[in-house]
Every structure is written in structure tokens, then in C-alpha cells.
N, C-alpha and C. Protein backbone atom coordinates (compact mmCIF):
# COMPACT_ATOMS: atom_id res chain seq x y z
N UNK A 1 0.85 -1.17 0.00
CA UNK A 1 0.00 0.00 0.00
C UNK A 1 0.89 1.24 0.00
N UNK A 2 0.69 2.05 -1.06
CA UNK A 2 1.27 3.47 -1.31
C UNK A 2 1.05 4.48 0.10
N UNK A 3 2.04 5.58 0.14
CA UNK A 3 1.68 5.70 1.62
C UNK A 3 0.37 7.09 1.52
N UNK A 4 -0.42 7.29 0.45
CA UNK A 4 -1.63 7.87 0.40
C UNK A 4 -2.69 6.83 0.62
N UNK A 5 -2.24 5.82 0.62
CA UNK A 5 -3.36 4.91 0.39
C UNK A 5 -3.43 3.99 -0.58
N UNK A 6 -4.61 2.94 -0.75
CA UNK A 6 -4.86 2.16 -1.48
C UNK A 6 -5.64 2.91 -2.87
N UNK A 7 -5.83 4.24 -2.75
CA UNK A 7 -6.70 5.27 -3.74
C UNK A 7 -6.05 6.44 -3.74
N UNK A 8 -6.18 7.44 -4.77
CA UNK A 8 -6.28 8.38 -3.95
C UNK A 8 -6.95 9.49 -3.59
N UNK A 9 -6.80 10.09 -2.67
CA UNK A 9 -7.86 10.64 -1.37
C UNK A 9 -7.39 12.14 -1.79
N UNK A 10 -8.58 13.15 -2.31
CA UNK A 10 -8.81 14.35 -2.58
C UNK A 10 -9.06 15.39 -1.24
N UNK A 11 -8.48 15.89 -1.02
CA UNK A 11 -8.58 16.72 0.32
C UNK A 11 -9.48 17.73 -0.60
N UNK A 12 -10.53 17.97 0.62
CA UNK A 12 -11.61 18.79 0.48
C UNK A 12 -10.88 20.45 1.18
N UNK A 13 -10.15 21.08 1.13
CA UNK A 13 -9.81 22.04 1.34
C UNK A 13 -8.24 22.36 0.63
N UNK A 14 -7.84 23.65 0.75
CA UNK A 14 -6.52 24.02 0.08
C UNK A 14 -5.40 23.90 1.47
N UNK A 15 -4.40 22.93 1.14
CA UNK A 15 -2.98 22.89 2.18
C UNK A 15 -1.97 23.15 1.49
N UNK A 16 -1.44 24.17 2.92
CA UNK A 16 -0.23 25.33 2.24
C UNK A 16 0.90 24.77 3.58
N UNK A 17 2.11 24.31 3.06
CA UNK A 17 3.01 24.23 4.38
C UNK A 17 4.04 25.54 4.05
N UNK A 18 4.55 26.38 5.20
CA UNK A 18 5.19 27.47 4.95
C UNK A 18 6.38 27.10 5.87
N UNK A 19 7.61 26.47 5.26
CA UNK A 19 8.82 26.34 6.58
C UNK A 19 9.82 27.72 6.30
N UNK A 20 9.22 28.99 5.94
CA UNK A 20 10.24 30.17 6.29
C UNK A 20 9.24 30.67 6.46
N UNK A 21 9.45 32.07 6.89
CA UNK A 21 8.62 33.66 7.40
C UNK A 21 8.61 34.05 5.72
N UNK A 22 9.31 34.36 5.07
CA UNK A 22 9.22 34.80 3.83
C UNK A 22 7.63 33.75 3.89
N UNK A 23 8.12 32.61 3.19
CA UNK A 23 6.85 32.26 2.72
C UNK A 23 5.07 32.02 3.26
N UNK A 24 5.21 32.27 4.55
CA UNK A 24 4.29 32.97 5.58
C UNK A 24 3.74 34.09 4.94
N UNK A 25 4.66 35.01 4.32
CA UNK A 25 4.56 36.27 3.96
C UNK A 25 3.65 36.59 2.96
N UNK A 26 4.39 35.32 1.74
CA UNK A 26 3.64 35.30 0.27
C UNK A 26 2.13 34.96 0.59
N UNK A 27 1.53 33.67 1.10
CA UNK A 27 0.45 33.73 1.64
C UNK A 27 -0.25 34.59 2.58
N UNK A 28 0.21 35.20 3.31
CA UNK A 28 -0.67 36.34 4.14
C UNK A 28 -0.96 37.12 3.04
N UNK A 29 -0.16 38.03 2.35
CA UNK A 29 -1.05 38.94 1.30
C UNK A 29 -1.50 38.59 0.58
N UNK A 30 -1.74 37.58 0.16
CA UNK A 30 -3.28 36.55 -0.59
C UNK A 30 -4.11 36.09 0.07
N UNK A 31 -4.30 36.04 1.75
CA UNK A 31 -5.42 35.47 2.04
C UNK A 31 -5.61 36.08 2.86
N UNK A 32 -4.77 35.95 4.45
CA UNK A 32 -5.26 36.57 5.71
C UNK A 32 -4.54 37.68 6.16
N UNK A 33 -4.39 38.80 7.02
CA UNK A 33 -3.78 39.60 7.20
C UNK A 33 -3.52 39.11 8.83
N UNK A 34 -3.85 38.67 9.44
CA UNK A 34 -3.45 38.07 10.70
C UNK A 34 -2.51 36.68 11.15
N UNK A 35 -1.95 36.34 10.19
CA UNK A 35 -1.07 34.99 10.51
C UNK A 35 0.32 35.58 10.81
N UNK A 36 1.09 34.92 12.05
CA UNK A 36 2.18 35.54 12.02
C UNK A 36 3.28 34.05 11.96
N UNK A 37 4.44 34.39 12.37
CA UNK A 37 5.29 33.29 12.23
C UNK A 37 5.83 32.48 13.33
N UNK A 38 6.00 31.73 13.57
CA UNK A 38 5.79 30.45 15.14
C UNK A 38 6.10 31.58 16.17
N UNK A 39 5.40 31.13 17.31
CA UNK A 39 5.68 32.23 18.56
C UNK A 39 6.54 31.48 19.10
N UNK A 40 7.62 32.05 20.22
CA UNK A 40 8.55 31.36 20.60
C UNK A 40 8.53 30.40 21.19
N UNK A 41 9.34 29.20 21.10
CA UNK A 41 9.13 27.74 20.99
C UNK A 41 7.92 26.73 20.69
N UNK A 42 8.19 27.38 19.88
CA UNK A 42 7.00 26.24 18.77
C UNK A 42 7.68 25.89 18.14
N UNK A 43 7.10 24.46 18.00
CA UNK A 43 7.64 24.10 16.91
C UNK A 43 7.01 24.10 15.46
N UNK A 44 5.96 24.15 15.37
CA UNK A 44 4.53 24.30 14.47
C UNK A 44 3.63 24.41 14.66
N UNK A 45 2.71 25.09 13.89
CA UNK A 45 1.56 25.54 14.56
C UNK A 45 0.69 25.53 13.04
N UNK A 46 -0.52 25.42 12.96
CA UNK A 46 -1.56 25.74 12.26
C UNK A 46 -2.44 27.09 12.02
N UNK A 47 -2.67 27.79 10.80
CA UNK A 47 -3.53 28.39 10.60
C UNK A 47 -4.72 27.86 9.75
N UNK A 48 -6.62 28.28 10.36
CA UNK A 48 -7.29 27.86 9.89
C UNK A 48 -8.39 28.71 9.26
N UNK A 49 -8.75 28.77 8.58
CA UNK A 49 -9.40 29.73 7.88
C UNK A 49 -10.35 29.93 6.72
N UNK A 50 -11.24 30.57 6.52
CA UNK A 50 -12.42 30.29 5.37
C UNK A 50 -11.85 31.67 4.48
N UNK A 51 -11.68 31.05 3.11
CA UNK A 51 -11.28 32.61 2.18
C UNK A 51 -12.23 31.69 1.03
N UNK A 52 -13.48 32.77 0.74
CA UNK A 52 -14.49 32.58 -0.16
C UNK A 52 -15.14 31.45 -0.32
N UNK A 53 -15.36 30.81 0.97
CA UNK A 53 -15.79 30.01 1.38
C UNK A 53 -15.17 28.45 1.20
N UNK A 54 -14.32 28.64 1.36
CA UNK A 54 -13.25 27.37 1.26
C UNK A 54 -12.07 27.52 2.53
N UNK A 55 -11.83 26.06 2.87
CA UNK A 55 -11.21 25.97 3.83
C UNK A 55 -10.06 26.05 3.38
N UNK A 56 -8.93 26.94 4.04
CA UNK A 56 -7.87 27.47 4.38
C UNK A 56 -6.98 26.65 5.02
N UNK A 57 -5.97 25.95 5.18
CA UNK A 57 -5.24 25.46 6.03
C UNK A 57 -3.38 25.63 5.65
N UNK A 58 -3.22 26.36 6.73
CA UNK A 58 -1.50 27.29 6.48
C UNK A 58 -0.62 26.45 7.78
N UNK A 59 0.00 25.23 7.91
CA UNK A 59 1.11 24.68 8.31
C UNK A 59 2.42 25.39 8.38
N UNK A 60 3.00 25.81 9.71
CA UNK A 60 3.82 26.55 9.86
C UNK A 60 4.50 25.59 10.21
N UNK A 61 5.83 24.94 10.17
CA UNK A 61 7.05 24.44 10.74
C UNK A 61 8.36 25.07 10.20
N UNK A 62 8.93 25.25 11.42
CA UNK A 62 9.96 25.44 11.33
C UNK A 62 11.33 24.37 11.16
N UNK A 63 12.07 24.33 10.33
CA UNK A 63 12.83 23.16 9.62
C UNK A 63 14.30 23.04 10.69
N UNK A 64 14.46 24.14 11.32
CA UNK A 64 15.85 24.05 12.18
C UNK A 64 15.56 23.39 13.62
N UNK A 65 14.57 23.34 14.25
CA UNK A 65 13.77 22.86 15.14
C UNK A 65 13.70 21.08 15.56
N UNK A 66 13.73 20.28 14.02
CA UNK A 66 13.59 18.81 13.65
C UNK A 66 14.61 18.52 13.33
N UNK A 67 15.96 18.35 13.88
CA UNK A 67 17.16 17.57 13.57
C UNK A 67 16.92 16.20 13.09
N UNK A 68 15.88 15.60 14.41
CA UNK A 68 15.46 14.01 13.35
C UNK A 68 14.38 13.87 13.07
N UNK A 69 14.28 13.00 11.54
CA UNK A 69 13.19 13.01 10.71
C UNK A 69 11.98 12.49 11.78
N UNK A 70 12.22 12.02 12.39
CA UNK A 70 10.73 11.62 13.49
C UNK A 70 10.11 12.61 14.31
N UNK A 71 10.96 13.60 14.77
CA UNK A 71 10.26 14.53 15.23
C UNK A 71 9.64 15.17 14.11
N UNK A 72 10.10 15.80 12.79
CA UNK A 72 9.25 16.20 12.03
C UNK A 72 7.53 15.20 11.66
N UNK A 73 7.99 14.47 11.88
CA UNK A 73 6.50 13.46 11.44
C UNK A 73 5.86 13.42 12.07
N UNK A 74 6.04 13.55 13.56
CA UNK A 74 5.28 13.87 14.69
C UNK A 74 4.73 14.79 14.89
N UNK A 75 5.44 15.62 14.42
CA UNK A 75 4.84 17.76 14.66
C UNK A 75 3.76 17.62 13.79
N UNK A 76 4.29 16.92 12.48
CA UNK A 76 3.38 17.22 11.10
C UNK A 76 1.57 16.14 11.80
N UNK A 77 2.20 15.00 12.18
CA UNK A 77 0.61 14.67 12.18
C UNK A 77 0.21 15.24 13.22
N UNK A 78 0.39 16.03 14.09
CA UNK A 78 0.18 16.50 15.18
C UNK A 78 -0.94 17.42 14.46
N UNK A 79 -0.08 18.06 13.52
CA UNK A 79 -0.83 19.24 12.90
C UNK A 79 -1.90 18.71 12.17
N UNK A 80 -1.78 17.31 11.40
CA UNK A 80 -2.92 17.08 10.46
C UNK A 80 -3.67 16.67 11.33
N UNK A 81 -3.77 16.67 12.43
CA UNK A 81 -5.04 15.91 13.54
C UNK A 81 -6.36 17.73 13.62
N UNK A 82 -5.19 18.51 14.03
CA UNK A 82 -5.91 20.38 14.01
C UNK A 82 -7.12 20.26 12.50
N UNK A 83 -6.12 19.72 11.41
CA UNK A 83 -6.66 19.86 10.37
C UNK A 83 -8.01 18.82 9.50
N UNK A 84 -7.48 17.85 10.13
CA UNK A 84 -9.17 17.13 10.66
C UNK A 84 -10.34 17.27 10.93
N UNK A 85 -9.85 17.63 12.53
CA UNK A 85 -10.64 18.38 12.98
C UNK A 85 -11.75 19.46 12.62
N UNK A 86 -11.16 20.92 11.89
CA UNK A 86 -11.43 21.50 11.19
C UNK A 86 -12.36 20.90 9.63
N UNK A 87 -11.69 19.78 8.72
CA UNK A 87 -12.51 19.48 7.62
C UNK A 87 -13.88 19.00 8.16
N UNK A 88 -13.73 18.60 9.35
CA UNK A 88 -15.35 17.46 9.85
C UNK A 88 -16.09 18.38 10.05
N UNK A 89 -15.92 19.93 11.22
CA UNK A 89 -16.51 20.61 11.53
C UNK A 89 -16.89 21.27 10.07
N UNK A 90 -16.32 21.64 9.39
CA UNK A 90 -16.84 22.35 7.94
C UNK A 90 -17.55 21.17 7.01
N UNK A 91 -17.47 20.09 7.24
CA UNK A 91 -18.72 19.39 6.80
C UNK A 91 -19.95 19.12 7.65
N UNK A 92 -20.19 19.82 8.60
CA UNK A 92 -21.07 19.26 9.28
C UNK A 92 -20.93 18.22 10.19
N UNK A 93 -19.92 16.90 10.13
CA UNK A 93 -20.08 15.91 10.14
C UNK A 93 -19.82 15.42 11.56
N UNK A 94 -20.34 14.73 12.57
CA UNK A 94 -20.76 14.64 13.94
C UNK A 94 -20.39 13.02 13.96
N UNK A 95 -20.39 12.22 13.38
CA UNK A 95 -19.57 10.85 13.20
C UNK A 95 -18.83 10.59 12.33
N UNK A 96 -17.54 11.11 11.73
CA UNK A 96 -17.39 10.30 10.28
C UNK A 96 -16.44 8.90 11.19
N UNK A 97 -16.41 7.98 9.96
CA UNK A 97 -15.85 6.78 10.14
C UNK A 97 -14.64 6.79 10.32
N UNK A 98 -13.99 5.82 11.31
CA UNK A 98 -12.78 5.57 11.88
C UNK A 98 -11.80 5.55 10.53
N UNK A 99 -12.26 4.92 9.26
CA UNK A 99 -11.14 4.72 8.36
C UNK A 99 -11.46 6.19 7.39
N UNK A 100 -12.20 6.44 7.12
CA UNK A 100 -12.40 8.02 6.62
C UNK A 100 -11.21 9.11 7.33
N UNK A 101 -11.56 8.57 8.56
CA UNK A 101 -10.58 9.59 9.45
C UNK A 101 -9.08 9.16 9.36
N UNK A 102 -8.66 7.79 9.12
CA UNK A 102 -7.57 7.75 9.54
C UNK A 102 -6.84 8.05 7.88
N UNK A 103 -7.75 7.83 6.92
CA UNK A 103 -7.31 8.12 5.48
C UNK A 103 -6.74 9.81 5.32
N UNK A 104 -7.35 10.50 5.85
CA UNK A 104 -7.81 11.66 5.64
C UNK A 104 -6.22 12.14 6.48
N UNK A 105 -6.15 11.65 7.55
CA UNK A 105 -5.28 12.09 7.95
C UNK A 105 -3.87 11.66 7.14
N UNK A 106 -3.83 10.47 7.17
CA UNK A 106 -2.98 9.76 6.64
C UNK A 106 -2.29 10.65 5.28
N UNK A 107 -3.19 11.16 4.86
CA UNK A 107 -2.92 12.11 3.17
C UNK A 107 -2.73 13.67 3.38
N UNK A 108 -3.54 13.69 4.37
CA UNK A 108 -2.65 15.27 5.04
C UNK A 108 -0.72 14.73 5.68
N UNK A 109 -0.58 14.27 6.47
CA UNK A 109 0.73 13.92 6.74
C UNK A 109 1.65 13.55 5.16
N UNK A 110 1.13 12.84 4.33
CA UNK A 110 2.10 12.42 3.25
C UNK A 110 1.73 13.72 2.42
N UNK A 111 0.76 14.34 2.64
CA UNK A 111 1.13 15.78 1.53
C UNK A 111 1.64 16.36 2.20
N UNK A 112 1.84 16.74 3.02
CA UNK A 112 2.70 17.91 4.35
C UNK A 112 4.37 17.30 4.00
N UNK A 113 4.42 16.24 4.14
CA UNK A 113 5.76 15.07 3.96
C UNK A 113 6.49 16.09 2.61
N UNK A 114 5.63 15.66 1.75
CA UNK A 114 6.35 16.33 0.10
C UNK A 114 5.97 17.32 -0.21
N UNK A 115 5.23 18.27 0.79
CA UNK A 115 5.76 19.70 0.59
C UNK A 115 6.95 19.75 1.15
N UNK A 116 7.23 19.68 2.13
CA UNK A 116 8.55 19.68 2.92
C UNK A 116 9.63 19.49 2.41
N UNK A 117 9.90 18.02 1.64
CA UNK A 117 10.98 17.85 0.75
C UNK A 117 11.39 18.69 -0.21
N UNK A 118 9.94 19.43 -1.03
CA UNK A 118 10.31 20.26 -2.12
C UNK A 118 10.74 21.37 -1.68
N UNK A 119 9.99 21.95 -0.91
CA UNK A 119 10.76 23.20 -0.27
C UNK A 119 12.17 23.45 0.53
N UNK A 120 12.34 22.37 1.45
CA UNK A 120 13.54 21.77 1.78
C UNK A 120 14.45 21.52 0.72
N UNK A 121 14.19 20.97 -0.11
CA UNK A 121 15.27 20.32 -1.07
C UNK A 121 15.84 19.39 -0.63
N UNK A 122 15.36 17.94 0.09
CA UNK A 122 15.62 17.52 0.76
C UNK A 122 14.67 16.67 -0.27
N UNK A 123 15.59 14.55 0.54
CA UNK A 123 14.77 13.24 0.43
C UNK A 123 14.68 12.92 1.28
N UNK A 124 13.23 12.40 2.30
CA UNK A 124 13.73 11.74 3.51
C UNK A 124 13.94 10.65 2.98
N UNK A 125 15.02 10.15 3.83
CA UNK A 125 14.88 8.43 3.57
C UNK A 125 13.69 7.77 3.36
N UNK A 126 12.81 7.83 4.02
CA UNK A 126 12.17 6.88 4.30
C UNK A 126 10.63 6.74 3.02
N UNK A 127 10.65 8.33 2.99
CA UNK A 127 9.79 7.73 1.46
C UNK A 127 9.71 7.58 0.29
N UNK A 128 9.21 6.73 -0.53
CA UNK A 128 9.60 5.80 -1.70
C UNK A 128 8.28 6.87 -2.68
N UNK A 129 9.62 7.22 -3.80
CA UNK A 129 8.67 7.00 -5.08
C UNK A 129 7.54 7.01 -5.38
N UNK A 130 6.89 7.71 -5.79
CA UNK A 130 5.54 7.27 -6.86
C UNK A 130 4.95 6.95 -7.76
């Protein structure tokens, strides 16, 4: 199994990961005027937000913070759990299913994953090809 899944899974909202202040920057003057850049000791943090009626979601990590690749994977699903959260409440949805949820997340973390690399310029080891 591919690590999106056995399908793949369309996130119902727009995800933006920003690992500098510059690029914090480029997105604030396109969407929100209130996002700022990690408060001190954070390691990541989430912005959530409706711009024209679509869900917003702005992933802040900071890249000097994660010396090892596990703490980054940890911060990151940490964050895709915020971002969950958020898609259920903007659907309405008051039960979704255990594997809905764990998909959902599962594809927020591996898209968060390869934003990271690209912007990083970086391979983690650990994930393979598509």
C-alpha cells in the first residue's frame, strides 16, 4: 500500500506548508492579514481559515527545530489531527468513520511530507517513489 493509500484521497480544502517567514509572507497577502510566524518555541503551529468560502489550512514548521526526521512526522501529524478536525466541523459531520478519518489524515501527513521535501530540497529516507 502506497503511503496515500490504497486510492487516492482528494482533500476537500486548500494545504499550504510554509517552513520560512518569507513564505508565511507570500500567503498572508493573498489570504489573511493576521497569521504571524511560530511564537517562541514552537515548533509548528496551524492556521485555519475560510477565504471565499473554502477551507484554508496554512502549516507553519519550522525546519531548524527537527534535527530528526521523526520529530518532524510527529509535529506534522500532530498538525494534520488540528486539520481534521477542522474538515469534519466544515462538513457538518458529527460521526465520520474511523477509516475516513484515519485516510484523511494519513494524506494530510504524506502531503505535508512532500511539501517539505520540495521546499527543503531535501529526500527523507524513508519515502519511496511514486
Amino acid at each position: 500500500m502506497t503511503a496515500g493509500g490504497p486510492f487516492f484521497v482528494s482533500l476537500p480544502f486548500s494545504l499550504y506548508l510554509c517552513t520560512s517567514r518569507r513564505r508565511l509572507v507570500t500567503l498572508e497577502s493573498r489570504y489573511y492579514a493576521g497569521m504571524n510566524w511560530l511564537a517562541a518555541g514552537s515548533d509548528a503551529e496551524t492556521w485555519i481559515f475560510k477565504d471565499r468560502g473554502v477551507l484554508i489550512c496554512v502549516v507553519n514548521v519550522d525546519p531548524r527545530s527537527h534535527v530528526e526526521p521523526l520529530g518532524l512526522v510527529t509535529v506534522l501529524a500532530h498538525e494534520a489531527q488540528h486539520i481534521w478536525q477542522a474538515c469534519i466541523e466544515q462538513m457538518n459531520e458529527r460521526e465520520a468513520g474511523s477509516e475516513f478519518e484515519a485516510y484523511t489524515v494519513q494524506a494530510v501527513v504524506d502531503r505535508l511530507l512532500r511539501l517539505y521535501e520540495n521546499q527543503q530540497r531535501v529526500k527523507l529516507a524513508w519515502m519511496k517513489e511514486k
